[in-house]
Protein backbone atom coordinates (compact mmCIF):
# COMPACT_ATOMS: atom_id res chain seq x y z
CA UNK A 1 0.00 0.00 0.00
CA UNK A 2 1.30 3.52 -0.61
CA UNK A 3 2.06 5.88 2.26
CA UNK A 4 1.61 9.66 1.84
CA UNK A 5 4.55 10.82 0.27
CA UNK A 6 6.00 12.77 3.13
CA UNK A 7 5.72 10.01 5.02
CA UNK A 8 7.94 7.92 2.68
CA UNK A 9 10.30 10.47 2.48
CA UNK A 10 10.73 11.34 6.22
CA UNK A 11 9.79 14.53 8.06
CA UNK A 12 12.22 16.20 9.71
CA UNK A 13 12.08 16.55 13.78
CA UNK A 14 10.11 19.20 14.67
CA UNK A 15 12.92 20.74 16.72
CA UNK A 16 15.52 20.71 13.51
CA UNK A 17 12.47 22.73 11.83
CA UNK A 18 12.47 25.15 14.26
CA UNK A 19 16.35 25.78 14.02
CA UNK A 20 16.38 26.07 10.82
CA UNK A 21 14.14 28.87 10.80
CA UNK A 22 15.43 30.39 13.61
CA UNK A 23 19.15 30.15 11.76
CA UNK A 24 17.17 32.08 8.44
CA UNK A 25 16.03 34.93 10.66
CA UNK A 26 19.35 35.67 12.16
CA UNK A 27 20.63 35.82 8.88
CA UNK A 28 18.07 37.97 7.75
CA UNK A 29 19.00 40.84 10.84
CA UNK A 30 22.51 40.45 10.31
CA UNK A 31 22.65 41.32 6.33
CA UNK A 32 20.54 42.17 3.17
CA UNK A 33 18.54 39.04 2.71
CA UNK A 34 17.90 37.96 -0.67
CA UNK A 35 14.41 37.36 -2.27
CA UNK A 36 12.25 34.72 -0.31
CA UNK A 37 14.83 34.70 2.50
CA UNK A 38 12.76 36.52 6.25
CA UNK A 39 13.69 40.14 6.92
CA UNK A 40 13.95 41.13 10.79
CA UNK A 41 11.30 43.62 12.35
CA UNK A 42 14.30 45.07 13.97
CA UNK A 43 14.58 45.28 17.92
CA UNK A 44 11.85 44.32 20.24
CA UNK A 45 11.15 46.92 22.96
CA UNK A 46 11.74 45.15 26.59
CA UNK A 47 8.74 44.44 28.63
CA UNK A 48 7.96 46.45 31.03
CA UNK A 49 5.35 46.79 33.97
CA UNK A 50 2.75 49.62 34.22
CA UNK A 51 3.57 52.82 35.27
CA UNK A 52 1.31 54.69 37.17
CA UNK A 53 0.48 58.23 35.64
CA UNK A 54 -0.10 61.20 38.84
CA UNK A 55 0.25 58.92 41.52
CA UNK A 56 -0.02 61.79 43.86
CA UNK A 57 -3.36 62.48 42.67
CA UNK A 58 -6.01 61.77 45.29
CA UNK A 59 -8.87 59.24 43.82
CA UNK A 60 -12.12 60.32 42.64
CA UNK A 61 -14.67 60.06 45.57
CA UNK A 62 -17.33 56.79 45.09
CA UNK A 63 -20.13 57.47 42.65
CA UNK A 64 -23.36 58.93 44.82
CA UNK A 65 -25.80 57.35 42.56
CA UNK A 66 -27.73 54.14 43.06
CA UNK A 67 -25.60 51.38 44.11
CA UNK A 68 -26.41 47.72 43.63
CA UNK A 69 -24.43 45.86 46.05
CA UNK A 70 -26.21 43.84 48.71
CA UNK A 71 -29.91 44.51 47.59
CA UNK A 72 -31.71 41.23 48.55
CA UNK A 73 -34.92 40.03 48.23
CA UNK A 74 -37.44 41.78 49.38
CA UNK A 75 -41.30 40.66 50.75
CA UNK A 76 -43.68 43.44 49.67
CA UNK A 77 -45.95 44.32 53.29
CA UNK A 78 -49.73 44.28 53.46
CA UNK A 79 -50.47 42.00 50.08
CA UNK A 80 -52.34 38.14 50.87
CA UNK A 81 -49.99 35.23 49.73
CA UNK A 82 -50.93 33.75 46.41
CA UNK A 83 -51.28 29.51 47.17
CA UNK A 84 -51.70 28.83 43.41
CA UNK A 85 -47.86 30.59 42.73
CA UNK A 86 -48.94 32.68 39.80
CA UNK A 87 -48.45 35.99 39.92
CA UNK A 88 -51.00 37.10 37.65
CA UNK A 89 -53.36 36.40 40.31
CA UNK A 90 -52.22 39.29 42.34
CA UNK A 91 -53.22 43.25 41.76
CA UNK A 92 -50.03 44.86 40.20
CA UNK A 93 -51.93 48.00 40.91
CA UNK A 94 -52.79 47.45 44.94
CA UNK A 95 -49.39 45.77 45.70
CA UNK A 96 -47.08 48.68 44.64
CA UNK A 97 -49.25 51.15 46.44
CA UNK A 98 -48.98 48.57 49.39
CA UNK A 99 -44.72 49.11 49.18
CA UNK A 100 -44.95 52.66 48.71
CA UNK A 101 -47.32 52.78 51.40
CA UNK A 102 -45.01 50.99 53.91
CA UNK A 103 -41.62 53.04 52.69
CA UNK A 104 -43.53 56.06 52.48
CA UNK A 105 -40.64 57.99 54.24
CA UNK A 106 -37.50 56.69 51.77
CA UNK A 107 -36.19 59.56 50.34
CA UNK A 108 -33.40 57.64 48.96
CA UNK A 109 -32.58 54.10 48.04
CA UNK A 110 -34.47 51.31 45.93
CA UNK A 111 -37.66 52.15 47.94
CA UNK A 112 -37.80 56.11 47.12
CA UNK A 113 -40.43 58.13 45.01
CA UNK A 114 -40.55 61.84 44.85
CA UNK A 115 -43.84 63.26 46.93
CA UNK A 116 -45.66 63.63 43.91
CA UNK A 117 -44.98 60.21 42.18
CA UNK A 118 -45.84 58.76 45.44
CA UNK A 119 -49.22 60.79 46.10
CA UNK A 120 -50.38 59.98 42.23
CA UNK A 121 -49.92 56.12 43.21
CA UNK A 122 -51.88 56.45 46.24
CA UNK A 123 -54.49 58.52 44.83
CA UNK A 124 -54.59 57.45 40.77
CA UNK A 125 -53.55 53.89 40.75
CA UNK A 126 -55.77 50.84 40.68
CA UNK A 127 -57.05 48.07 38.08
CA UNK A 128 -60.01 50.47 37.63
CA UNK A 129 -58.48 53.72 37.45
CA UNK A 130 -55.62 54.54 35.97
CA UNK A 131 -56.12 58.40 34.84
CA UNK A 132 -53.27 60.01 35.84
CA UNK A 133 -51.51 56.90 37.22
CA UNK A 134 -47.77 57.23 36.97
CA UNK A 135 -47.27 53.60 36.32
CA UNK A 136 -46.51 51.69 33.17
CA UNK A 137 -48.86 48.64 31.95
CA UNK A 138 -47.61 45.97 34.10
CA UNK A 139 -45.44 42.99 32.11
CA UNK A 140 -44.86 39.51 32.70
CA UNK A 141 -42.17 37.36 32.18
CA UNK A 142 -40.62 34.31 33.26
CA UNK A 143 -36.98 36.24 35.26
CA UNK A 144 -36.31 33.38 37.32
CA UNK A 145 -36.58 30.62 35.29
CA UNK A 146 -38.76 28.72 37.13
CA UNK A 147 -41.25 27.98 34.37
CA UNK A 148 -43.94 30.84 36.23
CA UNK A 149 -44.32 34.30 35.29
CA UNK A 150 -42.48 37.30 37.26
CA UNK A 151 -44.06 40.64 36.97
CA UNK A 152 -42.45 43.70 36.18
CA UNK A 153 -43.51 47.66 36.84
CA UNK A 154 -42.25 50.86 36.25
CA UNK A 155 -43.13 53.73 37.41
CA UNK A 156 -42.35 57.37 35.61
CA UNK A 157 -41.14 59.63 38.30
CA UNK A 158 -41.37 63.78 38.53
CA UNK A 159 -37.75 64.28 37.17
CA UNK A 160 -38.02 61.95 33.98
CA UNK A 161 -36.68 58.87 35.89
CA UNK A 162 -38.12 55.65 35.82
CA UNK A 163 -38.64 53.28 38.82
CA UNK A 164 -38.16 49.54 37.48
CA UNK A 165 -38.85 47.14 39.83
CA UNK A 166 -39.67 43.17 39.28
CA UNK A 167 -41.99 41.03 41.71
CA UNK A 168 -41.84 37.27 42.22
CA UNK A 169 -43.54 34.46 44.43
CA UNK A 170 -41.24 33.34 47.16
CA UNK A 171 -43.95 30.35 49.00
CA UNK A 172 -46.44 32.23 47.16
CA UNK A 173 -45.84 35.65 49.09
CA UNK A 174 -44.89 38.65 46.55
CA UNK A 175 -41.23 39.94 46.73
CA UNK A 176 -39.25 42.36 44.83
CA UNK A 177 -36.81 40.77 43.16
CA UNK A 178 -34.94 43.93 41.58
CA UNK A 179 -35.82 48.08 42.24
CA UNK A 180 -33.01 50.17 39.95
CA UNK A 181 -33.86 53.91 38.79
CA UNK A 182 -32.98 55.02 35.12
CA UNK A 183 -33.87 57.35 32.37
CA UNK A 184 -34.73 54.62 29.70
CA UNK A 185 -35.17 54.72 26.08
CA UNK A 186 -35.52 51.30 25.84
CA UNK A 187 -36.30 48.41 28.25
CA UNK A 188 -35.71 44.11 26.68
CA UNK A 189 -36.14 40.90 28.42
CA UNK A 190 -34.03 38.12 26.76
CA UNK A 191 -34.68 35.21 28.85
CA UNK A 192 -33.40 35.72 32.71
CA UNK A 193 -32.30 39.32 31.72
CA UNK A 194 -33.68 42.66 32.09
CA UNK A 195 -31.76 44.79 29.74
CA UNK A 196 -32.16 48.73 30.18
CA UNK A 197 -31.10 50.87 27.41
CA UNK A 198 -30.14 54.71 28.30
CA UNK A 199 -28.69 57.87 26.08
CA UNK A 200 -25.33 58.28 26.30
CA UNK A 201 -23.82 61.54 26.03
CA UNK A 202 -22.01 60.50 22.90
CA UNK A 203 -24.17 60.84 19.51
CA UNK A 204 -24.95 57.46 18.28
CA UNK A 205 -23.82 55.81 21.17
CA UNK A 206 -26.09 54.34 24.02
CA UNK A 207 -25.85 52.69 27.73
CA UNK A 208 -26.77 48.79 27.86
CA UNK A 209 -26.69 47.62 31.40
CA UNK A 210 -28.06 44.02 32.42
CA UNK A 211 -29.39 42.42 35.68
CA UNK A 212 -29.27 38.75 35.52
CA UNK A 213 -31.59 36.75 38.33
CA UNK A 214 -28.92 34.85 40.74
CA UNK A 215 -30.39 31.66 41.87
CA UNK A 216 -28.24 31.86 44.91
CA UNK A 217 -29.33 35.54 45.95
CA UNK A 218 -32.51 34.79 44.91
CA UNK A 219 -32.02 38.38 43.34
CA UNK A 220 -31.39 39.98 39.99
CA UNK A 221 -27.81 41.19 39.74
CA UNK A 222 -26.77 44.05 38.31
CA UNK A 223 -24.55 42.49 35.84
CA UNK A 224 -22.94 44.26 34.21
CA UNK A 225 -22.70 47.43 31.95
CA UNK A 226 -21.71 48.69 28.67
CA UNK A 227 -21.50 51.69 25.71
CA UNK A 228 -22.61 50.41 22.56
CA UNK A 229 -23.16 52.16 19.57
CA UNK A 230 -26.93 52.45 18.54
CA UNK A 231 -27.67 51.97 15.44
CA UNK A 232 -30.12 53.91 13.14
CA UNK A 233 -33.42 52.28 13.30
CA UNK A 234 -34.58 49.82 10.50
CA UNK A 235 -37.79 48.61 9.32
CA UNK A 236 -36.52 45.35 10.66
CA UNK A 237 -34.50 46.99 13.46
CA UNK A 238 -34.38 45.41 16.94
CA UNK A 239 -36.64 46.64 19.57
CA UNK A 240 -34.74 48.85 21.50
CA UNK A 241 -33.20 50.63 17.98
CA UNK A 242 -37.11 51.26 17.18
CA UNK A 243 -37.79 52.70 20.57
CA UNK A 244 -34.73 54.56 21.51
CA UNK A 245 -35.22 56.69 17.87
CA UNK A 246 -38.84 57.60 18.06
């Protein structure tokens, strides 16, 4: 039977190989090299470690915005547990007046509304009335992968912010699962993430950040966050591209 014809021949070690071409690029730094023959890049610049610009500088202070760190679940006061675990079951209306209700006097944190957004809730918001409710048409979606819807709520604030918070059954008792504040011009759900989409201050450009539920927090992390470039919307655009340009 015939071999490959390399293989007849004999390949040379591997180690030879390397030699060989190690031997051709010396000879290519030390003269002219002739056609075909490796030319050197010249010398390479020694490795170095990094160099800290201004050490003397003092570091900016910590942002003063909303921080995510150690947010936990959270069992919204005054609402009946739901024994059949769905979530549909309970008033979206009547259980965020029921938290604002019980953290009426947050002025800051996940729990805070402005006096105004807060009264209009009180006063404007049920399944029956909704004229002059601040609060967006409630959504459902399956965040914790559990196979059960999770509901989700914003709520438009006096200062053009938006209150997002998500609700889940923990042994059928509603909890808030996630309360962030943004200025959205967008808002996705692709599978177990929330994905807010905000302005930048760069044309063309736009904030993506994404909370993630954490089965071991029994929360949804704030991810991560990133500056993408927003493209011009298409008939056949994505839904935030469509949103984000009307």
């Amino acid at each position: 039977m015939l071999r490959p014809r390399a293989a007849r021949r004999g390949r040379p070690p591997r180690a030879l190989v390397a030699l060989a071409v190690l031997a051709a690029a010396v000879t290519g730094v030390a003269g002219c090299a002739s056609a075909g023959e490796p030319v050197g890049a010249g010398r390479t610049a020694p490795a170095s470690a990094p160099s800290r610009l201004w050490p003397q500088a003092a570091p900016a202070p910590s942002p003063s915005g909303p921080q995510h760190d150690g947010e936990t679940a959270t069992k919204v006061p005054g609402v009946p547990p739901v024994p059949s675990g769905d979530i549909r079951k309970v008033d979206a209306y009547a259980l965020v007046k029921a938290e604002v209700a019980a953290n009426r006097k947050s002025v800051t944190g996940a729990d805070a509304l402005d006096d105004t957004t807060a009264a209009k809730v009180a006063s404007s918001c049920s399944a029956a009335r909704r004229t002059n409710c601040p609060m967006r048409e409630p959504v459902y979606s399956d965040l914790t992968g559990d196979g059960h819807d999770d509901l989700i709520v914003g709520i438009e604030m006096e200062d053009h912010f938006l209150s997002l918070r998500a609700y889940t059954l923990v042994n059928g008792e509603p909890t808030r699962v996630l309360s962030t504040v943004a200025q959205p011009s967008s808002i996705e759900v692709a599978g177990r993430d929330l994905i807010v989409w905000e302005p930048w201050t760069t044309p063309h450009y736009a904030l993506r950040s994404v909370y993630t539920w954490n089965a071991q927090s029994h929360y949804m992390d704030f991810r991560r966050y990133e500056i993408r470039r927003a493209e011009a919307p298409a008939s056949s655009g994505t839904q935030h591209e469509r949103e984000g340009h009307r």
